[in-house]
Structures are given as structure tokens and as C-alpha cells.
N, C-alpha and C. Protein backbone atom coordinates (compact mmCIF):
# COMPACT_ATOMS: atom_id res chain seq x y z
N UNK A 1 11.77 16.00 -22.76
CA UNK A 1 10.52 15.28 -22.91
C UNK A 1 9.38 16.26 -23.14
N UNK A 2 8.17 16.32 -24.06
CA UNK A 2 7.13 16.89 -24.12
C UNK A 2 6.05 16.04 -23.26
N UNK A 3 4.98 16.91 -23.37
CA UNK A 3 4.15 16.72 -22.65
C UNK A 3 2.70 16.32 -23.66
N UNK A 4 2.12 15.36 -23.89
CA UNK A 4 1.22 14.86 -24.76
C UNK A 4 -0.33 14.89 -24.38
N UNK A 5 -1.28 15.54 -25.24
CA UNK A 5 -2.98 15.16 -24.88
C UNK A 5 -3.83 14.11 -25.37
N UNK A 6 -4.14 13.47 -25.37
CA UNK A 6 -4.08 12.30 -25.83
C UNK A 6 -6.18 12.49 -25.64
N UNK A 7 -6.72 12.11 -27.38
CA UNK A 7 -7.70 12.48 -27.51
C UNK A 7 -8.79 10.56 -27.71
N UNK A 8 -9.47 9.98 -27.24
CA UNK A 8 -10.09 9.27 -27.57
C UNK A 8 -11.58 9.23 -27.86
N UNK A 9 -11.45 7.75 -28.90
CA UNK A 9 -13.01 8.15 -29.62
C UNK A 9 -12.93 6.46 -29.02
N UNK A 10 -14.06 5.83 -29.43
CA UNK A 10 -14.47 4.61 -29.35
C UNK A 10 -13.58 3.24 -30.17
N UNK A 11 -13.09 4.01 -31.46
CA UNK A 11 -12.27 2.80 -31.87
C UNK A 11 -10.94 3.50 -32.21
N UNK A 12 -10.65 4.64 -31.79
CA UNK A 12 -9.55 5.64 -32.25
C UNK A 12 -8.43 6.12 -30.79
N UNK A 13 -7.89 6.66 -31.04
CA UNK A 13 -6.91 6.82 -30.63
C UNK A 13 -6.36 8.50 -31.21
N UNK A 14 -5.84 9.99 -30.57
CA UNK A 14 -4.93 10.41 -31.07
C UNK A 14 -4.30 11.05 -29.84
N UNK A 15 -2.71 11.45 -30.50
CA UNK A 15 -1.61 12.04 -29.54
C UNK A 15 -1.68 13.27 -30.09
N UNK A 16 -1.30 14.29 -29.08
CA UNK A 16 -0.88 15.69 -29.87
C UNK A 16 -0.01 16.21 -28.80
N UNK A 17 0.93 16.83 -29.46
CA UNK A 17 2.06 17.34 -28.01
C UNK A 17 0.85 18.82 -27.91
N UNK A 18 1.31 18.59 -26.35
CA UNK A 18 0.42 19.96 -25.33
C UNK A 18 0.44 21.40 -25.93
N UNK A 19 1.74 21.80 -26.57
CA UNK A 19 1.63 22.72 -27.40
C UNK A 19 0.91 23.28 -28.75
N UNK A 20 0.23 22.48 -28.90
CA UNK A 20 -0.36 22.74 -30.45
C UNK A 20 -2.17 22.25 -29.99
N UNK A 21 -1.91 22.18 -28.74
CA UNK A 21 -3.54 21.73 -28.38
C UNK A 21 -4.68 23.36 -27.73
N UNK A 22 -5.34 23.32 -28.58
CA UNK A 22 -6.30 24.70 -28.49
C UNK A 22 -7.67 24.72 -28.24
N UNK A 23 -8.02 25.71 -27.38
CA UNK A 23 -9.43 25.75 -27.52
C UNK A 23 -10.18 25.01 -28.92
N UNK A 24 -10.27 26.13 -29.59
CA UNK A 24 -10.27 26.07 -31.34
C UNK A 24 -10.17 24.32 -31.22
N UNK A 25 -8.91 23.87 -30.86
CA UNK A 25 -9.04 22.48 -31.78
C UNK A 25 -9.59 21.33 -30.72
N UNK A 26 -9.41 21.29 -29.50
CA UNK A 26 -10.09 21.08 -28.47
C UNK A 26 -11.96 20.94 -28.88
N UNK A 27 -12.55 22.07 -29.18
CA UNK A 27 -13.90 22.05 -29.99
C UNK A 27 -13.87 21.23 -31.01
N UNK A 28 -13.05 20.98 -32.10
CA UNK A 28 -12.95 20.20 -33.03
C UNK A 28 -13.29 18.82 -32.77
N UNK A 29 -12.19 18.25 -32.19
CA UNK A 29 -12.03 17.09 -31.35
C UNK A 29 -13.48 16.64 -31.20
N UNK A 30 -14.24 17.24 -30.17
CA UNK A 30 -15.43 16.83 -30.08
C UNK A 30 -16.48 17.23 -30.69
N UNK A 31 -16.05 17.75 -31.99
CA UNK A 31 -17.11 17.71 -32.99
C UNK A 31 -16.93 16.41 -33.78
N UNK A 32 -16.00 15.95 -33.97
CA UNK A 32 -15.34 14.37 -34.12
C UNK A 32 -15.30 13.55 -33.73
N UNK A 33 -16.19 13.41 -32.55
CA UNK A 33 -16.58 12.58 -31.16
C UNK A 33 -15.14 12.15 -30.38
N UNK A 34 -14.50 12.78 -30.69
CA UNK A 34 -13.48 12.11 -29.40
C UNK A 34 -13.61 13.24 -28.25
N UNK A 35 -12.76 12.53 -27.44
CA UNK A 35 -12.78 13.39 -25.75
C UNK A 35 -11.80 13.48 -25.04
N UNK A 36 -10.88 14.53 -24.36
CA UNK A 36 -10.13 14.69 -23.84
C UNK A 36 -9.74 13.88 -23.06
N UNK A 37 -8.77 12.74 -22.50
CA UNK A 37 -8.16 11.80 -21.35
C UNK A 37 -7.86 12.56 -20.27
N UNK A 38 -8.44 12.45 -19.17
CA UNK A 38 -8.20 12.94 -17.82
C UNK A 38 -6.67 13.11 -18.00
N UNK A 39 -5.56 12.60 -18.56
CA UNK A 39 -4.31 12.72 -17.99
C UNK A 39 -3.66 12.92 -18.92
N UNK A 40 -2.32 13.81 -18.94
CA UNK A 40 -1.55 14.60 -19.84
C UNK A 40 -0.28 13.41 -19.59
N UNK A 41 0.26 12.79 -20.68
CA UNK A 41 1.66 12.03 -20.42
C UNK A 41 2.99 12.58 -20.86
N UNK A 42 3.96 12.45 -20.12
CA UNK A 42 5.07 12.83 -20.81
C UNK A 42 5.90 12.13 -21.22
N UNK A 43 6.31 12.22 -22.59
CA UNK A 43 7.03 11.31 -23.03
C UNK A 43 7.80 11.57 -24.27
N UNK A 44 9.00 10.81 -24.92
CA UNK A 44 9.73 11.66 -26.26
C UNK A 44 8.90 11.38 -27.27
N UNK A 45 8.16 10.76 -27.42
CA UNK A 45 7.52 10.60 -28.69
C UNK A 45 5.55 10.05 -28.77
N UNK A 46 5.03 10.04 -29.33
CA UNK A 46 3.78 9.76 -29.60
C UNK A 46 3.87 8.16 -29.24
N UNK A 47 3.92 7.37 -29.88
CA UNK A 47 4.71 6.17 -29.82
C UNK A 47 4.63 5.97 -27.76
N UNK A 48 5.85 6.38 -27.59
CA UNK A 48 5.99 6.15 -26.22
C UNK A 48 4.86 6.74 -25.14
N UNK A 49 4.27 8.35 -25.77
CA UNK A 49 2.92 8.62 -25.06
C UNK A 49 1.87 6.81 -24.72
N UNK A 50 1.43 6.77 -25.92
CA UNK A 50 0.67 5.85 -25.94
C UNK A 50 1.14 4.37 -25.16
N UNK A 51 2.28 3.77 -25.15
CA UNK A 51 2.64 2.96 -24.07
C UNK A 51 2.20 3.22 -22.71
N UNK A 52 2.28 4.48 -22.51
CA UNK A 52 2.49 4.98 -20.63
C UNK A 52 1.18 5.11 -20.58
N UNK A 53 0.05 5.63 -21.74
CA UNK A 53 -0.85 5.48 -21.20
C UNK A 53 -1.46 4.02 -21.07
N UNK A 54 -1.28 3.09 -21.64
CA UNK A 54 -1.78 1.80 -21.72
C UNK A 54 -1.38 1.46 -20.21
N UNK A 55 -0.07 1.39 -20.48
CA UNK A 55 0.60 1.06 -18.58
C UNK A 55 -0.37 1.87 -17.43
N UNK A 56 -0.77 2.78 -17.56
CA UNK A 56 -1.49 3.39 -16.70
C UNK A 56 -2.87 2.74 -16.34
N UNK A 57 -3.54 2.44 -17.60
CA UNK A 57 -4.50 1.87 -17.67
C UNK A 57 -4.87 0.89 -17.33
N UNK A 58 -3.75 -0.08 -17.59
CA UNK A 58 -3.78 -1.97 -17.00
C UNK A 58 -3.42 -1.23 -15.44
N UNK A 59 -2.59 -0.52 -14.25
CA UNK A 59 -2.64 0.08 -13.09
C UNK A 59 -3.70 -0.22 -12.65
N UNK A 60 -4.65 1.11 -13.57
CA UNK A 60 -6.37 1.67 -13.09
C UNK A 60 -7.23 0.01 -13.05
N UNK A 61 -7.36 -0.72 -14.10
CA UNK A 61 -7.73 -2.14 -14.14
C UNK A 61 -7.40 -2.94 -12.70
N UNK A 62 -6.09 -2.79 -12.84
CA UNK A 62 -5.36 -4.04 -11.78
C UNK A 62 -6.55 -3.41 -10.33
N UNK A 63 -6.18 -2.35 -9.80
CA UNK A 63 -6.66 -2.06 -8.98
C UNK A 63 -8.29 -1.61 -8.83
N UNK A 64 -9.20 -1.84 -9.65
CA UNK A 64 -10.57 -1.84 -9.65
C UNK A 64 -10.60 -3.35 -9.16
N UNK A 65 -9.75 -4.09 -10.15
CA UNK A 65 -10.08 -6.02 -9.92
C UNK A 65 -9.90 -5.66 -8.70
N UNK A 66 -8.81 -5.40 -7.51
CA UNK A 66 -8.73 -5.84 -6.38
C UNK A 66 -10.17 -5.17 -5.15
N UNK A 67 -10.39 -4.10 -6.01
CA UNK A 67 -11.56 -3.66 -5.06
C UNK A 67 -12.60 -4.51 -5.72
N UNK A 68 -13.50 -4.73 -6.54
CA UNK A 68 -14.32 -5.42 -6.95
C UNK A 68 -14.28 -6.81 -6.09
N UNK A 69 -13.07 -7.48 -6.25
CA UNK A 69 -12.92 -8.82 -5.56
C UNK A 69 -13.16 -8.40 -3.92
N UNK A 70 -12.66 -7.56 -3.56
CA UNK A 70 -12.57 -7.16 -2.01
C UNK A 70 -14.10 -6.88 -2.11
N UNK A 71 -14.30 -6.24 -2.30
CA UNK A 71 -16.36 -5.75 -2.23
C UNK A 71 -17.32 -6.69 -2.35
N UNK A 72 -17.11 -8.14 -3.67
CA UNK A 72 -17.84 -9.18 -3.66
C UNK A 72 -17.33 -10.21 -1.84
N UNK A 73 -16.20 -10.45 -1.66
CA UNK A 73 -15.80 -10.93 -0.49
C UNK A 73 -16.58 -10.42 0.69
N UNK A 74 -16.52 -9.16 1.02
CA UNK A 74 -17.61 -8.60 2.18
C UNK A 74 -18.99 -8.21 1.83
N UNK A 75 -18.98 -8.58 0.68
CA UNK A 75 -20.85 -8.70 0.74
C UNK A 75 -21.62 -10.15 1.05
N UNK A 76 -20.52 -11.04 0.70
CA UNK A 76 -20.48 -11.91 0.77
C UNK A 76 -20.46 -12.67 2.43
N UNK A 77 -19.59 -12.31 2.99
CA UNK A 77 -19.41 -12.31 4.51
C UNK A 77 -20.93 -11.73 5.18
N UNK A 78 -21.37 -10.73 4.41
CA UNK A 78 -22.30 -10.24 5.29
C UNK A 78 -23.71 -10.93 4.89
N UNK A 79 -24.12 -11.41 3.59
CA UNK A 79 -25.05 -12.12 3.70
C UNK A 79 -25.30 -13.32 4.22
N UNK A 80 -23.83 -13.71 4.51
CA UNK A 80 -24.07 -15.05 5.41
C UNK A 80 -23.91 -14.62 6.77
N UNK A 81 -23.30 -13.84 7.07
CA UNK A 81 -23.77 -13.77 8.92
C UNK A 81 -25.54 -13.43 9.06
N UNK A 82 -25.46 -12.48 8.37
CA UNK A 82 -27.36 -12.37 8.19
C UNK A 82 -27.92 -13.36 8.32
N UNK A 83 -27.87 -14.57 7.12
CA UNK A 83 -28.68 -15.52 7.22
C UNK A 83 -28.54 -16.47 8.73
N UNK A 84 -27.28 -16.42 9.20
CA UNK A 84 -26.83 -17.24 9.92
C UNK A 84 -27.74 -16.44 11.47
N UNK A 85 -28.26 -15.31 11.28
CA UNK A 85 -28.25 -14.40 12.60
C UNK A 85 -30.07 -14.72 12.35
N UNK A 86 -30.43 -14.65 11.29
CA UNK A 86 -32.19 -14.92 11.14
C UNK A 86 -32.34 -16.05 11.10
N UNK A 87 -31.54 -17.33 11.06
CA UNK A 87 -32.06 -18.43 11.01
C UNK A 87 -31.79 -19.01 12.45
N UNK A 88 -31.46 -18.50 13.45
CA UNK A 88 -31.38 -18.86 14.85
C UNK A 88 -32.41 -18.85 15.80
């Protein structure tokens, strides 16, 4: 399996196996507006890079929804004990 860098722009997308990724082209990249992905994937092919990162991504999603929902829930709890504690 190689190891893939995976470069994004706003409506783009590219893979490059870890070996052929350089300073030099690294600068490029973001002279092209794309930007390095926090995370290096490994995988046999470009193709399959890009799956694992998607899968990763719906992960990162799934689990923001559950904190978001958890955070509206206890803010929620707490503006009503408030009201419930000033209106006594």
C-alpha cells in the first residue's frame, strides 16, 4: 500500500502518492489555491485514497452532529432552569 497527500481547492480535489510530494511542489499547490489535508491516507490506488478520505469525513460529520445536538440540549436545560430559578 502507498501512502497518499491529498491536496484540496474549493471545487477540486487531487491525490499524489507521498513520494513525489515536495517542497517545490507543495509551494505550487498553493500557488493554485489548493491546501494540504491534515491527513495522509493509505491506500492501493488514488481511487481508493479518495474513498477513505470521504469515509473519514462523514466520521468527522457524524460526530460534530452528536456534539452540536449534545451542546444545543444543555444549553437548552440551562436556560430553562434559569428562567425557572428567576421567575420564583
Amino acid at each position: 500500500m502507498r501512502k497518499y497527500i491529498i491536496f484540496i481547492k474549493s471545487d477540486a480535489s487531487k491525490v499524489i502518492p507521498k513520494e513525489f510530494v515536495t517542497r517545490l511542489f507543495i509551494k505550487g499547490m498553493k500557488q493554485k489555491g489548493f491546501s494540504r489535508y491534515h491527513i495522509e491516507v493509505e491506500a492501493e490506488n488514488e481511487k481508493e485514497a479518495i474513498n477513505k478520505l470521504n469515509e473519514n469525513n462523514e466520521g468527522y460529520l457524524d460526530s460534530l452532529r452528536e456534539l452540536s445536538g449534545s451542546a444545543v440540549i444543555c444549553s437548552v436545560c440551562v436556560i430553562i432552569m434559569a428562567l425557572i430559578y428567576l421567575l420564583r
